[in-house]
C-alpha atoms as a PDB file:
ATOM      1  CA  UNK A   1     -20.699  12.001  -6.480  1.00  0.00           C
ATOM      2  CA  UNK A   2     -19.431  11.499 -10.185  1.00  0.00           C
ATOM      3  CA  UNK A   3     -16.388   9.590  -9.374  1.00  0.00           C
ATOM      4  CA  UNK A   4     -13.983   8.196 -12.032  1.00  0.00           C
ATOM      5  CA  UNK A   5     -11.232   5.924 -11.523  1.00  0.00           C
ATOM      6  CA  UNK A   6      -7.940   6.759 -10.652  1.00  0.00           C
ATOM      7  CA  UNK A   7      -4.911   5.870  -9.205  1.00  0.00           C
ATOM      8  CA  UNK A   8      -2.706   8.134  -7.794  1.00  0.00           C
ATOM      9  CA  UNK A   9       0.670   7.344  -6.923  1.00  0.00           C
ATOM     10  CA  UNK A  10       3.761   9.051  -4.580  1.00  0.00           C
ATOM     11  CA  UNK A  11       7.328   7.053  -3.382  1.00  0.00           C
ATOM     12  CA  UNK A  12       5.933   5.466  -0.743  1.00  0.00           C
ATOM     13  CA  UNK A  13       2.358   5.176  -1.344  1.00  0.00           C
ATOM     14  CA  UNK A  14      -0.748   5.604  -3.511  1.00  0.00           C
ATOM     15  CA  UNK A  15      -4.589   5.798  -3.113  1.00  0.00           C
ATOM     16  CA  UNK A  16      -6.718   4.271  -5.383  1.00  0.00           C
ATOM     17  CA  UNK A  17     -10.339   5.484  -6.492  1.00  0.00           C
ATOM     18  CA  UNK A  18     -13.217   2.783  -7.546  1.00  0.00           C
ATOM     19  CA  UNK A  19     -16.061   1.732  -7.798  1.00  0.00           C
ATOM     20  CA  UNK A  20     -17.085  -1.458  -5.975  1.00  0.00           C
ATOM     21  CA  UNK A  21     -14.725  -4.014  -4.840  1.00  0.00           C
ATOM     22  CA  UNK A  22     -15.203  -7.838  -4.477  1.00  0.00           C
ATOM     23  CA  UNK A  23     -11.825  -9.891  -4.126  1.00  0.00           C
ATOM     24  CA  UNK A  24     -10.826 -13.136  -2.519  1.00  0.00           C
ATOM     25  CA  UNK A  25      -8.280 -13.668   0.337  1.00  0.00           C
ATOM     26  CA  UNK A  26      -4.611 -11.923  -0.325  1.00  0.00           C
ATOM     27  CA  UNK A  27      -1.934 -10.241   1.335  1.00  0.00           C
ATOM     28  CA  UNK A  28      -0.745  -6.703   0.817  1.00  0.00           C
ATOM     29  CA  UNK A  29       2.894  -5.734   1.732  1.00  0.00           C
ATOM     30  CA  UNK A  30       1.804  -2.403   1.998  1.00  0.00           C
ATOM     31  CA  UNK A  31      -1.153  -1.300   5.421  1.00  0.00           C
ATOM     32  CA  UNK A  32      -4.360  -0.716   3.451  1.00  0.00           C
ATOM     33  CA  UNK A  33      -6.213   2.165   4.583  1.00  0.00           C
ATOM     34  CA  UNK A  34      -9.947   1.040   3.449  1.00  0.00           C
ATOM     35  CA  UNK A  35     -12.943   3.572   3.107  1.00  0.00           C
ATOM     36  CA  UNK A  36     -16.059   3.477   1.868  1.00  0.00           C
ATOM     37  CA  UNK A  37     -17.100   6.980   0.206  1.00  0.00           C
ATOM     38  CA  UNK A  38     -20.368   5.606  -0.118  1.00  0.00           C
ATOM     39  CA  UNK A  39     -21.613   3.694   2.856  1.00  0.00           C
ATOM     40  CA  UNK A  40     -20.043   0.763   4.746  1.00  0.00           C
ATOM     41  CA  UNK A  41     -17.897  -1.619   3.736  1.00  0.00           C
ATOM     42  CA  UNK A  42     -17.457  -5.177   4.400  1.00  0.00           C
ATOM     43  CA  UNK A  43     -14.160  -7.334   4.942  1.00  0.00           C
ATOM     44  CA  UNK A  44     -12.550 -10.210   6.123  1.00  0.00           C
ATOM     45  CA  UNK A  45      -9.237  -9.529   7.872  1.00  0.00           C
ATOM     46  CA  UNK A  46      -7.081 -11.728   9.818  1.00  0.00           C
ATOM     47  CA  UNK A  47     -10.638 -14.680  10.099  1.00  0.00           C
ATOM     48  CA  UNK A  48     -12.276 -11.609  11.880  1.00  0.00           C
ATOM     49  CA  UNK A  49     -15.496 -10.147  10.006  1.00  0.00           C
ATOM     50  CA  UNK A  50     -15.833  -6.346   9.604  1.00  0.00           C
ATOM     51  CA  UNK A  51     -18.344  -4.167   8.506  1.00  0.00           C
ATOM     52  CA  UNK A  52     -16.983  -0.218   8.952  1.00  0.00           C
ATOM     53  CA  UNK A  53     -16.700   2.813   7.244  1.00  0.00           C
ATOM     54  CA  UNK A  54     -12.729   3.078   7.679  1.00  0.00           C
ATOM     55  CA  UNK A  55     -10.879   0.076   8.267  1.00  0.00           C
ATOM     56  CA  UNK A  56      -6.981   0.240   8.866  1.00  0.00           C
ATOM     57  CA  UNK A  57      -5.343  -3.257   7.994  1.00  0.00           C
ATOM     58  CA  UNK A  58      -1.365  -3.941   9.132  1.00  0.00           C
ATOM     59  CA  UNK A  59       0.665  -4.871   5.948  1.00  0.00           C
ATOM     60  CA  UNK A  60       1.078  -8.986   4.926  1.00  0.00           C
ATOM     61  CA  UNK A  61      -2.919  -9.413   6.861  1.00  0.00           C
ATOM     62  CA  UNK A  62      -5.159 -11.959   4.697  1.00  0.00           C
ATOM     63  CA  UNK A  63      -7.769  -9.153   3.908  1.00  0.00           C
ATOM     64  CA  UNK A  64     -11.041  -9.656   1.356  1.00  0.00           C
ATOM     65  CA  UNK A  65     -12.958  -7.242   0.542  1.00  0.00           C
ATOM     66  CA  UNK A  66     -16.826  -6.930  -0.651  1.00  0.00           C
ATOM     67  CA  UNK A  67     -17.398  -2.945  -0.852  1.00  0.00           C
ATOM     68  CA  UNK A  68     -21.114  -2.322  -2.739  1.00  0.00           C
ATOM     69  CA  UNK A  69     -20.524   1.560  -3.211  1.00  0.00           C
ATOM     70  CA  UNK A  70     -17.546   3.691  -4.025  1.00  0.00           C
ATOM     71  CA  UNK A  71     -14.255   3.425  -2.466  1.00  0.00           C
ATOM     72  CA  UNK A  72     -10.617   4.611  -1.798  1.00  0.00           C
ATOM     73  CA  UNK A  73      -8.435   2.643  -1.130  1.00  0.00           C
ATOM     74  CA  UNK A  74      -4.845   3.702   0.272  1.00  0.00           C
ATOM     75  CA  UNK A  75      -1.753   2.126   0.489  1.00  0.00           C
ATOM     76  CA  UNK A  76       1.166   3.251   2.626  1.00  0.00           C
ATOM     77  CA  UNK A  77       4.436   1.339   2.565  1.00  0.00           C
ATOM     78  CA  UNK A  78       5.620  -0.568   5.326  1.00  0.00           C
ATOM     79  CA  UNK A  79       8.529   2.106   6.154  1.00  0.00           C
ATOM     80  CA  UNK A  80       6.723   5.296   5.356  1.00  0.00           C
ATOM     81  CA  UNK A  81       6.973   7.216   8.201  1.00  0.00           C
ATOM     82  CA  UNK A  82       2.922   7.866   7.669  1.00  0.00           C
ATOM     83  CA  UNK A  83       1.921   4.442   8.531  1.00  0.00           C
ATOM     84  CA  UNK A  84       4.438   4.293  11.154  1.00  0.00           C
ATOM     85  CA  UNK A  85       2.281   7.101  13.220  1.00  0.00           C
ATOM     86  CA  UNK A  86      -0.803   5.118  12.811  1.00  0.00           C
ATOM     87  CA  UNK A  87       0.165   1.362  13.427  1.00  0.00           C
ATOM     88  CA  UNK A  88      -0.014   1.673  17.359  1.00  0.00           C
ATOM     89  CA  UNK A  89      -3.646   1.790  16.919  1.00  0.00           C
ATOM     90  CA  UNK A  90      -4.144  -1.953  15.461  1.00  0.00           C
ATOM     91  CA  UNK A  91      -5.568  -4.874  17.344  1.00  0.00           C
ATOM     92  CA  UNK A  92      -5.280  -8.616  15.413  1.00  0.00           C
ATOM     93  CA  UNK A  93      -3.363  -6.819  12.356  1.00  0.00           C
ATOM     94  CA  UNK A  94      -6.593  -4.098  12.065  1.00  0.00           C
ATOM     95  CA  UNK A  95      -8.478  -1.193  13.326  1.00  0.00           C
ATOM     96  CA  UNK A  96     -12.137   0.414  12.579  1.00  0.00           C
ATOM     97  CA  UNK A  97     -11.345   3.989  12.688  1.00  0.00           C
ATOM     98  CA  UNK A  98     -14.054   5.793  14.598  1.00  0.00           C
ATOM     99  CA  UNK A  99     -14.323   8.788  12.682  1.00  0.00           C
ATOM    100  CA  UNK A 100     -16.908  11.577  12.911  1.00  0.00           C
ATOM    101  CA  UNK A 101     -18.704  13.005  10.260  1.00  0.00           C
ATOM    102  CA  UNK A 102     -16.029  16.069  10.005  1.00  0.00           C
ATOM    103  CA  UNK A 103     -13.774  13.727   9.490  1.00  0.00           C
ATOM    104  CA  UNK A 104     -15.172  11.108   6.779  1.00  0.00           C
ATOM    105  CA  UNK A 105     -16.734  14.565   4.796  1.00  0.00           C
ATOM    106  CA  UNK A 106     -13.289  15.477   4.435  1.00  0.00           C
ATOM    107  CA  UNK A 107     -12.160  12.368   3.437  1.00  0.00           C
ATOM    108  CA  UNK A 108     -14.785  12.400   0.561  1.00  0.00           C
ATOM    109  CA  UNK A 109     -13.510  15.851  -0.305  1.00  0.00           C
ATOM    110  CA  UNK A 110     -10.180  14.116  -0.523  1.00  0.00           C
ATOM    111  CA  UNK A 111     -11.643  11.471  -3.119  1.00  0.00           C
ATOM    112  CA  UNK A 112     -13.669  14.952  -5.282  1.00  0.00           C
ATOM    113  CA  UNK A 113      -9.820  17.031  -4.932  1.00  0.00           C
ATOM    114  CA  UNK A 114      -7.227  13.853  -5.192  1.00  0.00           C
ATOM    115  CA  UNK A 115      -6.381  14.758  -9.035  1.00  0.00           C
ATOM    116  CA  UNK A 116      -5.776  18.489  -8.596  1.00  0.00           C
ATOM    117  CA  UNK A 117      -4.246  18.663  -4.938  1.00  0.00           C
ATOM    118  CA  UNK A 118      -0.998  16.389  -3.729  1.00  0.00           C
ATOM    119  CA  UNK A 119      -2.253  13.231  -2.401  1.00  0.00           C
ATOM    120  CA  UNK A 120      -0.028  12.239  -0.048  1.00  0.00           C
ATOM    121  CA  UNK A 121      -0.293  15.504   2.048  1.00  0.00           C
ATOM    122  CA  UNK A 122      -3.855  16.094   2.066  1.00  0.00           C
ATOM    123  CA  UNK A 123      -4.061  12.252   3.538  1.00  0.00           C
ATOM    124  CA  UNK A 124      -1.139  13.113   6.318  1.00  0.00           C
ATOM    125  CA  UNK A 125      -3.087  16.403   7.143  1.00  0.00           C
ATOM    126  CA  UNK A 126      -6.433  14.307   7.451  1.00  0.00           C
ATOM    127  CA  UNK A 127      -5.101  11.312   9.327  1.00  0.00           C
ATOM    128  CA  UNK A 128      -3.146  13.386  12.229  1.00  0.00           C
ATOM    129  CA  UNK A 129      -6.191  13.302  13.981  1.00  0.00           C
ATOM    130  CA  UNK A 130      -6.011   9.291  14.047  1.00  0.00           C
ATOM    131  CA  UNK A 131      -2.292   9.334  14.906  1.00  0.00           C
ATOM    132  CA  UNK A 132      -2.516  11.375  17.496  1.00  0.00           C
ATOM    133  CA  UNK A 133      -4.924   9.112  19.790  1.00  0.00           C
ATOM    134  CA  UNK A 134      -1.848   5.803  19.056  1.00  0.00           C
ATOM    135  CA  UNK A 135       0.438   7.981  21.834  1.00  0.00           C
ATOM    136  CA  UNK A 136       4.538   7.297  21.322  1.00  0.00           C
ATOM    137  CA  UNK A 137       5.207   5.372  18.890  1.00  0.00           C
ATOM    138  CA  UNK A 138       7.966   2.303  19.288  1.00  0.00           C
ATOM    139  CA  UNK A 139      11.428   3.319  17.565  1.00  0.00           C
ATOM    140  CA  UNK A 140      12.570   1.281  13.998  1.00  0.00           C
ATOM    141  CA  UNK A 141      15.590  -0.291  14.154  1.00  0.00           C
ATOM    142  CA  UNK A 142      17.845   1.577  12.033  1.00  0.00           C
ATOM    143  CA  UNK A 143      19.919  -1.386  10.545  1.00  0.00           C
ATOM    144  CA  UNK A 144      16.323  -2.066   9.166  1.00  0.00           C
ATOM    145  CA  UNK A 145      15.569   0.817   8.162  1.00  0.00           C
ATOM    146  CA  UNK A 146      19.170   0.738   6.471  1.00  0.00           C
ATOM    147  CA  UNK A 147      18.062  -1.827   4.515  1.00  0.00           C
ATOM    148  CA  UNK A 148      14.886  -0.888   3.531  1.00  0.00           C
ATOM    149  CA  UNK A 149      16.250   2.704   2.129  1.00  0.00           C
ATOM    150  CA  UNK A 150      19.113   0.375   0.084  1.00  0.00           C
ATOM    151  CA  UNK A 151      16.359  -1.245  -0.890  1.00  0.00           C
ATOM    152  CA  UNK A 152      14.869   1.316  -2.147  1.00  0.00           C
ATOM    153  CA  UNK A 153      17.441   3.042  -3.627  1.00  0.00           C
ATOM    154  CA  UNK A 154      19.297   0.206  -5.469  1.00  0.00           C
ATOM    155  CA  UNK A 155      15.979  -2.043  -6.460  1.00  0.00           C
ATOM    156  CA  UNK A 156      18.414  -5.038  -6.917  1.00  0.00           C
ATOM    157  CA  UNK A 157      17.332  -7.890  -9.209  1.00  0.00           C
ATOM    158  CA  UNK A 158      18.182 -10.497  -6.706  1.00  0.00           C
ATOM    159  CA  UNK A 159      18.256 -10.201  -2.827  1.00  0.00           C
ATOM    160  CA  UNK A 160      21.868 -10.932  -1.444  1.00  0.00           C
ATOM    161  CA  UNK A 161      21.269 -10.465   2.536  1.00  0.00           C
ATOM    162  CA  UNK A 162      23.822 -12.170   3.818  1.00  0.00           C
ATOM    163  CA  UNK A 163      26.202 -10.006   2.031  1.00  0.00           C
ATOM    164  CA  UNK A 164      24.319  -6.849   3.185  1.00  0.00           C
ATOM    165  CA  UNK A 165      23.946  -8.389   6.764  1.00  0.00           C
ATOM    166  CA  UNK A 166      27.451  -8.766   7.288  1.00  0.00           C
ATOM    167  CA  UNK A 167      28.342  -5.301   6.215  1.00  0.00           C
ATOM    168  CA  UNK A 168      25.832  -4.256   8.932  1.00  0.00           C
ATOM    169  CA  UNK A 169      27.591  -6.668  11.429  1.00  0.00           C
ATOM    170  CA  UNK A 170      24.483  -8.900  11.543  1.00  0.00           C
ATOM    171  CA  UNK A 171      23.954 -12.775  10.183  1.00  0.00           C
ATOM    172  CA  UNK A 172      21.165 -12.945   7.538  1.00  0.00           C
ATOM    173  CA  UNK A 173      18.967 -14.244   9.860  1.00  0.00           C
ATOM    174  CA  UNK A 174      19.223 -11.796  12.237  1.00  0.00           C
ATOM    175  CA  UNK A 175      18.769  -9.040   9.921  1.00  0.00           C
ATOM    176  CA  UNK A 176      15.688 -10.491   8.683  1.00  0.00           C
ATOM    177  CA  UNK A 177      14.296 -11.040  12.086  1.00  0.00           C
ATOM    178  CA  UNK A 178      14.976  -7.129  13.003  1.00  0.00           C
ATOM    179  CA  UNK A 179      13.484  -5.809   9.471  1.00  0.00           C
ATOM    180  CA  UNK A 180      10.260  -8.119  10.311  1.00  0.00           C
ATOM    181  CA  UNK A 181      10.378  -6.829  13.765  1.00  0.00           C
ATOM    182  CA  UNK A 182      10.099  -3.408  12.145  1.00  0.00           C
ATOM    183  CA  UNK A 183       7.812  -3.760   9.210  1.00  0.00           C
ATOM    184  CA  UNK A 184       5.640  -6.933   9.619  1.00  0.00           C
ATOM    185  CA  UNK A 185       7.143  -8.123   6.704  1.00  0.00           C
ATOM    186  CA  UNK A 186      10.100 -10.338   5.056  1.00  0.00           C
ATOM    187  CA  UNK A 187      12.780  -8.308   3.284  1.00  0.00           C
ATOM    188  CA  UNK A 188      12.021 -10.291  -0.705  1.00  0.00           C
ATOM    189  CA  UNK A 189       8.096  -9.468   0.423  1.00  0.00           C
ATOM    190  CA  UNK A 190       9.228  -5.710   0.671  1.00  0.00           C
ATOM    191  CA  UNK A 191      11.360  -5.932  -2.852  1.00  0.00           C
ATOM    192  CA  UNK A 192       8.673  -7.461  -4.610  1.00  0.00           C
ATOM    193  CA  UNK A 193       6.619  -4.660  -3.474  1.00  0.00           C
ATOM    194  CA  UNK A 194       8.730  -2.046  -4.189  1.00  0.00           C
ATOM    195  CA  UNK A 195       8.985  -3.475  -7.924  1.00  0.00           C
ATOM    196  CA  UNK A 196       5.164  -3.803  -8.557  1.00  0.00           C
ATOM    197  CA  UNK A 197       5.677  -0.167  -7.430  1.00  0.00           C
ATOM    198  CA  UNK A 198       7.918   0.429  -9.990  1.00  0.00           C
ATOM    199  CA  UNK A 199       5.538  -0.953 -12.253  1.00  0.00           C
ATOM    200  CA  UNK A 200       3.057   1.049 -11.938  1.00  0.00           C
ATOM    201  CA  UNK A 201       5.364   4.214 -12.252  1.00  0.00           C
ATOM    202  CA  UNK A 202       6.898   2.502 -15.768  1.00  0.00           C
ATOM    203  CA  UNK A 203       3.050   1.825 -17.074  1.00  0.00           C
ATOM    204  CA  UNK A 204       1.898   3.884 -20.162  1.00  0.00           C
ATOM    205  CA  UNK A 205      -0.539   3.382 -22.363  1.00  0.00           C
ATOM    206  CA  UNK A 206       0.384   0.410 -25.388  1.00  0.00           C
ATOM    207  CA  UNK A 207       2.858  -1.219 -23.007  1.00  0.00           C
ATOM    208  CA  UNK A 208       2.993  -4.837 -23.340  1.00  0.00           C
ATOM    209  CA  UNK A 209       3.028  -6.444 -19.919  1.00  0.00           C
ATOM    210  CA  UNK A 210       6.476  -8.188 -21.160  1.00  0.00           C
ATOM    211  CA  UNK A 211       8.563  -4.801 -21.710  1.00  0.00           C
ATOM    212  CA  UNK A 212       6.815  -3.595 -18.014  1.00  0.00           C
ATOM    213  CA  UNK A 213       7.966  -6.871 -16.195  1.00  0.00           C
ATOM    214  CA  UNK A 214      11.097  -5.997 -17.309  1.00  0.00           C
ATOM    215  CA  UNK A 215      11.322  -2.043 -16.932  1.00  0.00           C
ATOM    216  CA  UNK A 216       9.954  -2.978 -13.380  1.00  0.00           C
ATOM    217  CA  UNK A 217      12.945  -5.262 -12.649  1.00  0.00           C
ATOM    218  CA  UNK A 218      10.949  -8.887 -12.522  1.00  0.00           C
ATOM    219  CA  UNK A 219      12.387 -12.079 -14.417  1.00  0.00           C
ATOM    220  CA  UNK A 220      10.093 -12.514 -16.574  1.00  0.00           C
ATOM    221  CA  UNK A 221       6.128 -11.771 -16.939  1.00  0.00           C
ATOM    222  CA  UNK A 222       4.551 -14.654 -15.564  1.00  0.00           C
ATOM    223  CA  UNK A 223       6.678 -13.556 -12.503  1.00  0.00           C
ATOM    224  CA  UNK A 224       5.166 -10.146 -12.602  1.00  0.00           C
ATOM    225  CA  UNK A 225       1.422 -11.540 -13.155  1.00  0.00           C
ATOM    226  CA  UNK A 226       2.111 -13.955 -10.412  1.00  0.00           C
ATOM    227  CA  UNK A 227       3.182 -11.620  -8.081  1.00  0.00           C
ATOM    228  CA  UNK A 228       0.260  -8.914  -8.627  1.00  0.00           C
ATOM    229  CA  UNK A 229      -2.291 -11.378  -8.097  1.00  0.00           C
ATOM    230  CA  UNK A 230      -0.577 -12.490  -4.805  1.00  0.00           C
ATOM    231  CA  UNK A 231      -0.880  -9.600  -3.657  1.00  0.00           C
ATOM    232  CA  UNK A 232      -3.763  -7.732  -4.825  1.00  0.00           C
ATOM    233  CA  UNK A 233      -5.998 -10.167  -6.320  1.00  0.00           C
ATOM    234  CA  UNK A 234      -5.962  -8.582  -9.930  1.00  0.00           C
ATOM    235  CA  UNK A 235      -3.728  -7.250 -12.210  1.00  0.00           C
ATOM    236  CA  UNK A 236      -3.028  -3.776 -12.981  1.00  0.00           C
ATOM    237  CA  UNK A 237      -4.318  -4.242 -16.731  1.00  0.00           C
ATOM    238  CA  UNK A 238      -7.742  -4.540 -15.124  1.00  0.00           C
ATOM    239  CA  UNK A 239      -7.873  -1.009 -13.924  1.00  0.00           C
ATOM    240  CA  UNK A 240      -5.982   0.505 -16.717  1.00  0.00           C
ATOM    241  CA  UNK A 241      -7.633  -0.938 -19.444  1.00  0.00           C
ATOM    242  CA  UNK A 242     -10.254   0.913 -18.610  1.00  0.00           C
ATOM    243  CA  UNK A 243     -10.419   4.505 -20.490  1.00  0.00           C
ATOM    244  CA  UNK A 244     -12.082   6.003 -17.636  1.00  0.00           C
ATOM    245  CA  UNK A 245      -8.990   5.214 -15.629  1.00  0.00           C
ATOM    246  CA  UNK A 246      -6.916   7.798 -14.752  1.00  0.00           C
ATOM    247  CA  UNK A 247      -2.995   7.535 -13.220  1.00  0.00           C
ATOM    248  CA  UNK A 248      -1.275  10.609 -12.146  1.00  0.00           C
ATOM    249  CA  UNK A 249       1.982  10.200 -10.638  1.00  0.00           C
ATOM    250  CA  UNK A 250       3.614  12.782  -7.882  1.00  0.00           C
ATOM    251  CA  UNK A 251       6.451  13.794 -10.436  1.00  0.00           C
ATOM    252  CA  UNK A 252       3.879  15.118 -13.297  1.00  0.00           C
ATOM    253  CA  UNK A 253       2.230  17.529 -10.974  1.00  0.00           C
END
């Protein structure tokens, strides 16, 4: 397979395409769908040793990964209704997905097609075989869900939840409590995410990192650096420094 780099981004996800991947202990806010379009991989999620050939991994898990051949790696926000199907089938914060050889072909057909063909539905059309098997799913409460779409929507520089709490009728706390409840995650973990997002949709080529921290919404860009290695272990300069790397966007197809 001649497979280039790439990075392929939609509003509430994107799937990356690499080479191998070594990286220490971190934790995603976003479930990490992990496969190896090579052979196995190898991780370390939650203290538990894996060795698979799909791995599903809750969002804000300690994860490490050591992958020898080439992988995709996808990443599907904590609200998208996507990862929402599939979380029923984790155990410890993680799943091996016990896919046939149907389904990891297509999956490499995915990884040969990803540049031409919308990303985000050719992944929902391959994983509702996995969703299916999780049976009903538990319902989101919608005061979190509230907030994550206001989240979403507004991208605020600062988090004020007690102000949004009590226009919900909730104390911060509680709101908090009900949006971890929801989304395995704290409501300034799911911000931050949603502005390295926003990062990544502001990047073009000869940006300095200082104009995207800022585009992107962070204070300053030791805040952004900070944050990107919290959370993935590298920076997004070391993928797109590379001319073989590609990023395509949802909105430029």
């Amino acid at each position: 397979m001649n497979l280039q780099g790439g990075l392929f981004l939609w509003a509430d996800g994107w799937l990356l395409l690499a080479g191998p991947i070594h990286n220490r202990p971190h934790r995603h806010v976003a479930a990490s769908l992990l496969f190896g379009l090579d052979q196995q991989l190898s991780a370390e999620v939650a203290g538990d040793k894996v060795v698979a050939r799909a791995l599903l991994v809750a969002p804000d898990v300690e994860q490490s990964l050591d992958s020898a051949g080439a992988t995709m790696v996808v990443h599907l926000d904590p609200d998208s209704p996507l990862w929402l199907s599939l979380r029923g089938l984790l155990v410890n914060g993680h799943a091996q997905l016990d896919w046939g050889d149907e389904q990891a072909a297509r999956f490499r057909q995915l990884a040969d097609s990803v540049s031409s063909e919308p990303a985000h539905e050719l992944l929902a059309s391959l994983l509702q075989v996995s969703a299916a098997d999780t049976g009903p799913d538990r319902p989101v409460d919608p005061r979190a869900m509230k907030l994550a779409s206001r989240l979403r929507t507004e991208l605020p520089e600062q988090l004020n939840l007690t102000e949004i709490a009590a226009q919900l009728g909730l104390s911060a706390a509680r709101l908090s409590r009900l949006f971890r409840e929801a989304f395995g995650i704290t409501p300034k973990r799911f911000l931050l995410h949603l502005k390295i997002q926003g990062a990544l949709h502001c990047w073009q080529p000869g940006i300095s990192a200082a104009e995207l921290a800022m585009r992107a919404g962070f204070y300053d860009q030791p805040h952004l650096i900070r944050t990107a290695r919290e959370m993935f272990d590298t920076l997004p300069s070391a993928l797109m420094g590379n001319p073989a790397f590609r990023l395509i966007r949802a909105e430029q197809r």
